[in-house]
C-alpha atoms as a PDB file:
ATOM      1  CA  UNK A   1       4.222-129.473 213.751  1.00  0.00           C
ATOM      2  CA  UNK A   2       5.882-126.295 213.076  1.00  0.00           C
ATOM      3  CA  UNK A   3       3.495-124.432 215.779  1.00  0.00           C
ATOM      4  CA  UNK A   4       4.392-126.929 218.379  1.00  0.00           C
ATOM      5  CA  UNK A   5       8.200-126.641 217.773  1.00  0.00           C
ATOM      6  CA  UNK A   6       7.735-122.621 218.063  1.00  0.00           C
ATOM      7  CA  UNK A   7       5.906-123.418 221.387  1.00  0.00           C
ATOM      8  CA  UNK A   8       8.169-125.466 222.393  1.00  0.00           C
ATOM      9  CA  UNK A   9      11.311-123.048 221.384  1.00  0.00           C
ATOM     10  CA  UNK A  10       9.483-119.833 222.963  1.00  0.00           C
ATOM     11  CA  UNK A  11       8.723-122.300 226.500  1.00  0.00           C
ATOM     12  CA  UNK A  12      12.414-122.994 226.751  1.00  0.00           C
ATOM     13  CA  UNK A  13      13.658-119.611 226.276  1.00  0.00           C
ATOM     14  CA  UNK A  14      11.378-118.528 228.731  1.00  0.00           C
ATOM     15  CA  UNK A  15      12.610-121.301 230.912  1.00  0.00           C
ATOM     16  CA  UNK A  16      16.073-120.315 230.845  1.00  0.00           C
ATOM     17  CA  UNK A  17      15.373-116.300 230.918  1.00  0.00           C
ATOM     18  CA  UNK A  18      13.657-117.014 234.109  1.00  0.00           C
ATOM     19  CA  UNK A  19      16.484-119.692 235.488  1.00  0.00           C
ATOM     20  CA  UNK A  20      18.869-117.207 234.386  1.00  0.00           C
ATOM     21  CA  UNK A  21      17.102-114.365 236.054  1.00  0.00           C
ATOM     22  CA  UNK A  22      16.121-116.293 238.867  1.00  0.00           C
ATOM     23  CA  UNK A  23      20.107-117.210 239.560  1.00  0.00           C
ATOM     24  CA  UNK A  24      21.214-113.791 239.153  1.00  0.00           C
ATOM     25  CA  UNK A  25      18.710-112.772 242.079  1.00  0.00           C
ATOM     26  CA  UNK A  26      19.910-115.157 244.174  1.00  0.00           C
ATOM     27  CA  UNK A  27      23.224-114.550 244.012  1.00  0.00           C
ATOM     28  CA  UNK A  28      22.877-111.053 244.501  1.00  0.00           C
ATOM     29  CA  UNK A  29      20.837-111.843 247.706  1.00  0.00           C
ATOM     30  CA  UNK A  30      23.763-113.674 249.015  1.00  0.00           C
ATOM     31  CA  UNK A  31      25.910-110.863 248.308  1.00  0.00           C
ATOM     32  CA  UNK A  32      23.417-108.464 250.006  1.00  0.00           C
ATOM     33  CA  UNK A  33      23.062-110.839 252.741  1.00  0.00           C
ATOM     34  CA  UNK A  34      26.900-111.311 253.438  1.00  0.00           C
ATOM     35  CA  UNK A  35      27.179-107.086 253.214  1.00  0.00           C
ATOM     36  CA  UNK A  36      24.760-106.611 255.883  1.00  0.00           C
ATOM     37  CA  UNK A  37      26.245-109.338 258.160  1.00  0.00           C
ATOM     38  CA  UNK A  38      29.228-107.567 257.929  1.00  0.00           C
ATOM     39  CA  UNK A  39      27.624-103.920 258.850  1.00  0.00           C
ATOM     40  CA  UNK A  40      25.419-105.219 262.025  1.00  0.00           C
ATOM     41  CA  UNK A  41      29.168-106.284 262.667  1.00  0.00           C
ATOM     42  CA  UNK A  42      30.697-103.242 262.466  1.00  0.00           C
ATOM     43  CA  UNK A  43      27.945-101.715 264.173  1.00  0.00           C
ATOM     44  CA  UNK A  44      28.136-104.092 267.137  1.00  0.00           C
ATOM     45  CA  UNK A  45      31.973-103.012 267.589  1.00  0.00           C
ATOM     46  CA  UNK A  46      33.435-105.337 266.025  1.00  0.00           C
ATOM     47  CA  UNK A  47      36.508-104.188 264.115  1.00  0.00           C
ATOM     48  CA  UNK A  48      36.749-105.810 259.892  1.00  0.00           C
ATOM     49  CA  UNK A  49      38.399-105.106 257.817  1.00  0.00           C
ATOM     50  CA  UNK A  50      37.334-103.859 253.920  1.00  0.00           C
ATOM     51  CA  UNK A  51      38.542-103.215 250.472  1.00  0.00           C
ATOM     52  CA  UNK A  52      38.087-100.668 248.102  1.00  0.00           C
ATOM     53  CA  UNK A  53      35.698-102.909 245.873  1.00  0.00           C
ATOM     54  CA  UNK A  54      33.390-103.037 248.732  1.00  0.00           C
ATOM     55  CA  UNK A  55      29.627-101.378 248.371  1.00  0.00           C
ATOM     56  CA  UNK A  56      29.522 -97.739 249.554  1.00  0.00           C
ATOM     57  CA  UNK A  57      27.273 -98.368 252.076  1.00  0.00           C
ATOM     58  CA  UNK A  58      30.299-101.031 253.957  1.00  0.00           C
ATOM     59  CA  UNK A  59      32.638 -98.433 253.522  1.00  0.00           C
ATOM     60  CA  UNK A  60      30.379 -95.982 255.416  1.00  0.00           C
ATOM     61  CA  UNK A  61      29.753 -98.606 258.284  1.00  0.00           C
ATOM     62  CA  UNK A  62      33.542 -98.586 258.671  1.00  0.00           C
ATOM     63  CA  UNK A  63      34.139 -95.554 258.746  1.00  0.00           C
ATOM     64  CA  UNK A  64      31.698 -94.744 260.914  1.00  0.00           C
ATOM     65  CA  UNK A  65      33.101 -97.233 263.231  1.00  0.00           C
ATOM     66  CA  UNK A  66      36.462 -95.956 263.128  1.00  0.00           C
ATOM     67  CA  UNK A  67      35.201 -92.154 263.618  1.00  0.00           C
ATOM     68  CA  UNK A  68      33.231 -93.050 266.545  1.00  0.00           C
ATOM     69  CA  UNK A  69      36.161 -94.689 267.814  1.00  0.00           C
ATOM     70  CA  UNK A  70      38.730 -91.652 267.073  1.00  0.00           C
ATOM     71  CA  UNK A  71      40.386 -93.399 264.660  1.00  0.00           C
ATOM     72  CA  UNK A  72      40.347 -90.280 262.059  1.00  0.00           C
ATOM     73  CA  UNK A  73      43.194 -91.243 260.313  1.00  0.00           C
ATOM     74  CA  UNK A  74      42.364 -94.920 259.336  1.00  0.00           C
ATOM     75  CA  UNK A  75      38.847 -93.376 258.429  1.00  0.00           C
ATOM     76  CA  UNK A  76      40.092 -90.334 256.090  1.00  0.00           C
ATOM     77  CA  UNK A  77      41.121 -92.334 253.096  1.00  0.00           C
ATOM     78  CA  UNK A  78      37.117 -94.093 253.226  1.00  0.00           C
ATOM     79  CA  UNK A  79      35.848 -90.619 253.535  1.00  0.00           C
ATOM     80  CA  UNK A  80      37.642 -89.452 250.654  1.00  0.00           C
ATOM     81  CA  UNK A  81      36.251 -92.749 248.429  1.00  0.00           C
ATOM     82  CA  UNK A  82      32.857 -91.855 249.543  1.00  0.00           C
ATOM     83  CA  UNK A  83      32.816 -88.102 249.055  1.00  0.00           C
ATOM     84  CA  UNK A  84      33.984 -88.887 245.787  1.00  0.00           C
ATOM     85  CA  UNK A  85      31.690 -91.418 244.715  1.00  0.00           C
ATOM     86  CA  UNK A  86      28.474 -91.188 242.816  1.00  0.00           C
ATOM     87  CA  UNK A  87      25.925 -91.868 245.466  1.00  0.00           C
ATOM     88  CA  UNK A  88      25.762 -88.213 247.345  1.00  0.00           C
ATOM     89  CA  UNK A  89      23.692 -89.145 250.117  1.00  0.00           C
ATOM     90  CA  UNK A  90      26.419 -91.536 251.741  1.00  0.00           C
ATOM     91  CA  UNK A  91      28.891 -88.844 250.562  1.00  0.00           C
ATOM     92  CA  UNK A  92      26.974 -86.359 252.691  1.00  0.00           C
ATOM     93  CA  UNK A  93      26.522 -88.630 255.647  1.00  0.00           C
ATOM     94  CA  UNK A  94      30.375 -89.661 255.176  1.00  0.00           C
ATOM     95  CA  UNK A  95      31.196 -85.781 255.326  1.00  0.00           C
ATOM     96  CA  UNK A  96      29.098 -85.031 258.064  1.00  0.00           C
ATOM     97  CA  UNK A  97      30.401 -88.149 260.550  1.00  0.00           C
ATOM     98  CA  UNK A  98      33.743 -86.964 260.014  1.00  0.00           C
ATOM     99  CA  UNK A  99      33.304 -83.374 260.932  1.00  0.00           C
ATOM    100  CA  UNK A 100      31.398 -84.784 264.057  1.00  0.00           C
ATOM    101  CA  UNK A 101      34.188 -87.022 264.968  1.00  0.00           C
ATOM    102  CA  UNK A 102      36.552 -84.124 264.631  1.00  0.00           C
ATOM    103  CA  UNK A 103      34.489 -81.115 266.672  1.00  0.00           C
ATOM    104  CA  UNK A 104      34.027 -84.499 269.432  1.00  0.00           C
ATOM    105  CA  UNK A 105      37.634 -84.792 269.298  1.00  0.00           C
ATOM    106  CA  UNK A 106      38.468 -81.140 269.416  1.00  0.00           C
ATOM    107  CA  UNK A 107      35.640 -79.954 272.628  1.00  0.00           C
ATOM    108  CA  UNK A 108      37.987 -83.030 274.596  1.00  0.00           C
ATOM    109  CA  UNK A 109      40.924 -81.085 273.988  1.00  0.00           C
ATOM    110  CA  UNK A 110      39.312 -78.079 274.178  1.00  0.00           C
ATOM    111  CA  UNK A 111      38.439 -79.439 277.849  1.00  0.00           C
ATOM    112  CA  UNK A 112      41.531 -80.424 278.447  1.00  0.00           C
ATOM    113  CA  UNK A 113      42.399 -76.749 277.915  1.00  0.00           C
ATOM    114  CA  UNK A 114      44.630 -77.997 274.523  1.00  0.00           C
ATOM    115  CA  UNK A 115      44.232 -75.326 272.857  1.00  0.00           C
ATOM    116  CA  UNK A 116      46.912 -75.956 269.950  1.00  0.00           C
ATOM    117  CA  UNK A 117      45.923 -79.678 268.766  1.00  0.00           C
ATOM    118  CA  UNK A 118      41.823 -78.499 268.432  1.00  0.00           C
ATOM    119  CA  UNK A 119      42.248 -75.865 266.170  1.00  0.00           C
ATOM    120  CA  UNK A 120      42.862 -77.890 262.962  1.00  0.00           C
ATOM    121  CA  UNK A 121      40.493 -80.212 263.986  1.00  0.00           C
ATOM    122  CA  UNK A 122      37.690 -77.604 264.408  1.00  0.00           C
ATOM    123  CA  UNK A 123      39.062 -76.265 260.858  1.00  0.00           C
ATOM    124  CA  UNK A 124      38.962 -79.718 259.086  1.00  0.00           C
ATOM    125  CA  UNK A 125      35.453 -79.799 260.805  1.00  0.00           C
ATOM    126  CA  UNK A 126      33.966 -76.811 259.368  1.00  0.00           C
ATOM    127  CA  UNK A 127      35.477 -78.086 255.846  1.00  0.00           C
ATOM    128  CA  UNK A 128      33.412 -81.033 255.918  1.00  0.00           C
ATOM    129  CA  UNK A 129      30.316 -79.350 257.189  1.00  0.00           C
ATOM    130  CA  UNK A 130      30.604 -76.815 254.143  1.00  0.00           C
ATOM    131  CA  UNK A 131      31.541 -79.652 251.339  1.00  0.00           C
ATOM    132  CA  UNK A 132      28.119 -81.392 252.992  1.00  0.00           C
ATOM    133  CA  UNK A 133      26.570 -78.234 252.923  1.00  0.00           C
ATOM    134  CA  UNK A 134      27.818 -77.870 249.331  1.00  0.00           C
ATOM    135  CA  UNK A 135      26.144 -81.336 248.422  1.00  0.00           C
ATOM    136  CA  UNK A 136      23.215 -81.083 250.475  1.00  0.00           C
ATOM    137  CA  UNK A 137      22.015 -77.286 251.036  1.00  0.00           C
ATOM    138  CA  UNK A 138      19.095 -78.380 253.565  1.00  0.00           C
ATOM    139  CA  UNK A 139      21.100 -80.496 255.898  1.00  0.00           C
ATOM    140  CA  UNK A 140      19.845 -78.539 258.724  1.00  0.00           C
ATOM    141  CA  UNK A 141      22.240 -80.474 261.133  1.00  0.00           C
ATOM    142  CA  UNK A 142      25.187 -79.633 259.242  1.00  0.00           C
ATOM    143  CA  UNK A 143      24.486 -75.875 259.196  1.00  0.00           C
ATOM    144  CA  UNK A 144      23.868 -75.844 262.858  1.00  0.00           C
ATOM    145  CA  UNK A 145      26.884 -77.892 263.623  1.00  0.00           C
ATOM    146  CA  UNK A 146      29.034 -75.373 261.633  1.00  0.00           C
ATOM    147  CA  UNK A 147      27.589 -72.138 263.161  1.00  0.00           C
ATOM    148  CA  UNK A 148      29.024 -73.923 266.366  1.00  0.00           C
ATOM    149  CA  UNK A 149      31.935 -74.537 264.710  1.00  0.00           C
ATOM    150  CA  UNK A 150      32.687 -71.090 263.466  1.00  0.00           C
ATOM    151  CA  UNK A 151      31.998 -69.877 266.899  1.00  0.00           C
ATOM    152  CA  UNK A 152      34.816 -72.112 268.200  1.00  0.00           C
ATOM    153  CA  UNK A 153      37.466 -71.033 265.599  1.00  0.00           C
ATOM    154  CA  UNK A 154      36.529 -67.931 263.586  1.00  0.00           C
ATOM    155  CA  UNK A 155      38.164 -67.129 260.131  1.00  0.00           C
ATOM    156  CA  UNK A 156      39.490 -64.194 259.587  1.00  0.00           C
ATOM    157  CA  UNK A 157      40.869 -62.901 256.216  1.00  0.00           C
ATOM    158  CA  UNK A 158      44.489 -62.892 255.539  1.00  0.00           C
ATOM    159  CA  UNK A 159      47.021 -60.214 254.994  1.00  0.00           C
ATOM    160  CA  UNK A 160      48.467 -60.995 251.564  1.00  0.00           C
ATOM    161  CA  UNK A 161      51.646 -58.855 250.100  1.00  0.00           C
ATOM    162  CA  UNK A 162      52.638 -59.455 246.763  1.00  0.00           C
ATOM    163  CA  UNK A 163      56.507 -60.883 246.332  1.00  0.00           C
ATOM    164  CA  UNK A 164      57.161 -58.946 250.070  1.00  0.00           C
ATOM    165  CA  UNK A 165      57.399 -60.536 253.131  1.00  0.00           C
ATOM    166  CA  UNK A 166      55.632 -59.119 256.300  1.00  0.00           C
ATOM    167  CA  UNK A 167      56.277 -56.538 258.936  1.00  0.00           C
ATOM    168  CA  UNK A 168      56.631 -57.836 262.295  1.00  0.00           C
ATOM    169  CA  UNK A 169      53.507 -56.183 263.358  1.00  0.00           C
ATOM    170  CA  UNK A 170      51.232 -57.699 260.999  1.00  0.00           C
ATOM    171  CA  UNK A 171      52.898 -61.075 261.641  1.00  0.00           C
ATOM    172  CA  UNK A 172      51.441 -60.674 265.799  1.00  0.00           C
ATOM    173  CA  UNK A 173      47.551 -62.204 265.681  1.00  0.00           C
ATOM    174  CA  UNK A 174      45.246 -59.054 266.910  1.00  0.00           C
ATOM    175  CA  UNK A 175      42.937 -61.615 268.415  1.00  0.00           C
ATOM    176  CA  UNK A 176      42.980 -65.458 269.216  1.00  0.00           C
ATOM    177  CA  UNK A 177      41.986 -67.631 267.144  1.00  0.00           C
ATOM    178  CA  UNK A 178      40.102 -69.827 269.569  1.00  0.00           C
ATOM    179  CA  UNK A 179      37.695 -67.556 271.598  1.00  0.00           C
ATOM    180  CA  UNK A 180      35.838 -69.800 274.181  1.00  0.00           C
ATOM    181  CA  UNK A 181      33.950 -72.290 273.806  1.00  0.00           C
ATOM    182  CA  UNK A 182      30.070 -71.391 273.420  1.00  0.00           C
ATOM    183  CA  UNK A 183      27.693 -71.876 276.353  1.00  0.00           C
ATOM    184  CA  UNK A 184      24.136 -71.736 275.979  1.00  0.00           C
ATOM    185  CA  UNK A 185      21.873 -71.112 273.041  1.00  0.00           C
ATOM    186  CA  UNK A 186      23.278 -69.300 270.215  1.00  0.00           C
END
């Protein structure tokens, strides 16, 4: 008598471990489900909006579609949640779609021979490739993409005087800071 109510004891917790367990799953699949519904949205163009809670992996569909779109400004506040979250390989994706978008943004007004307005979007670039770069040392792409980069706007060291203020001569730039654009292979 005693075995059988043991049995039966150790059945039903086993029962409702595995209804328990089973419930959990299923409501996470939802969840998942719902997630990736929303990023083949994003990724089809169309524009939702997301909250901080969201997984990482939403906010990177986001801001990937607002990078893509030029919308750098919407998408810098998502870049800095994912650059500072725990999962590095979204934060190095994140970092890396960002300094795209920017150099993108930068060779149009580079085209449109705009020189001013590219500048500290080639400079934010190379930021981003370096913090990826910092997080990910192989990321081939990244390295690449910031040797093009640095050929676009080179940095130079600056002149600093201690409690003076500078001459006029040192204030004049010896050489551009934007040299050309770079044609061919490097």
């Amino acid at each position: 008598m005693r075995l059988r109510r043991l049995t039966l004891f150790a059945t039903g917790t086993v029962l409702f471990a595995s209804l328990a367990a089973a419930s959990w799953l299923g409501a996470r699949l939802i969840v998942v489900e719902r997630d990736n519904g929303l990023i083949a949205s994003l990724n089809a163009g169309h524009d939702l909006a997301i909250s901080a809670e969201d997984p990482p992996e939403l906010v990177f569909a986001r801001l990937h579609f607002l990078a893509t779109r030029d919308r750098l400004d919407e998408a810098q506040p998502l870049l800095n949640q994912l650059a500072g979250g725990p999962d590095r390989r979204l934060a190095v994706a994140a970092l890396y779609d960002m300094a795209n978008a920017r150099l993108r943004v930068a060779f149009n007004h580079l085209e449109s021979s705009r020189i001013d307005p590219a500048i500290p979007l080639v400079r934010l670039a190379k930021d981003n490739y370096r913090r990826a770069l910092t997080l990910d040392p192989g990321f081939w792409d990244a390295k690449y993409n910031l040797d093009i980069a640095m050929r676009l706007v080179r940095d130079f060291p600056q002149i600093e005087l201690e409690g003076e203020e500078l001459p006029p001569e040192a204030v004049k730039k010896l050489w551009t800071d934007l040299p050309g654009l770079p044609r061919g292979l490097p």
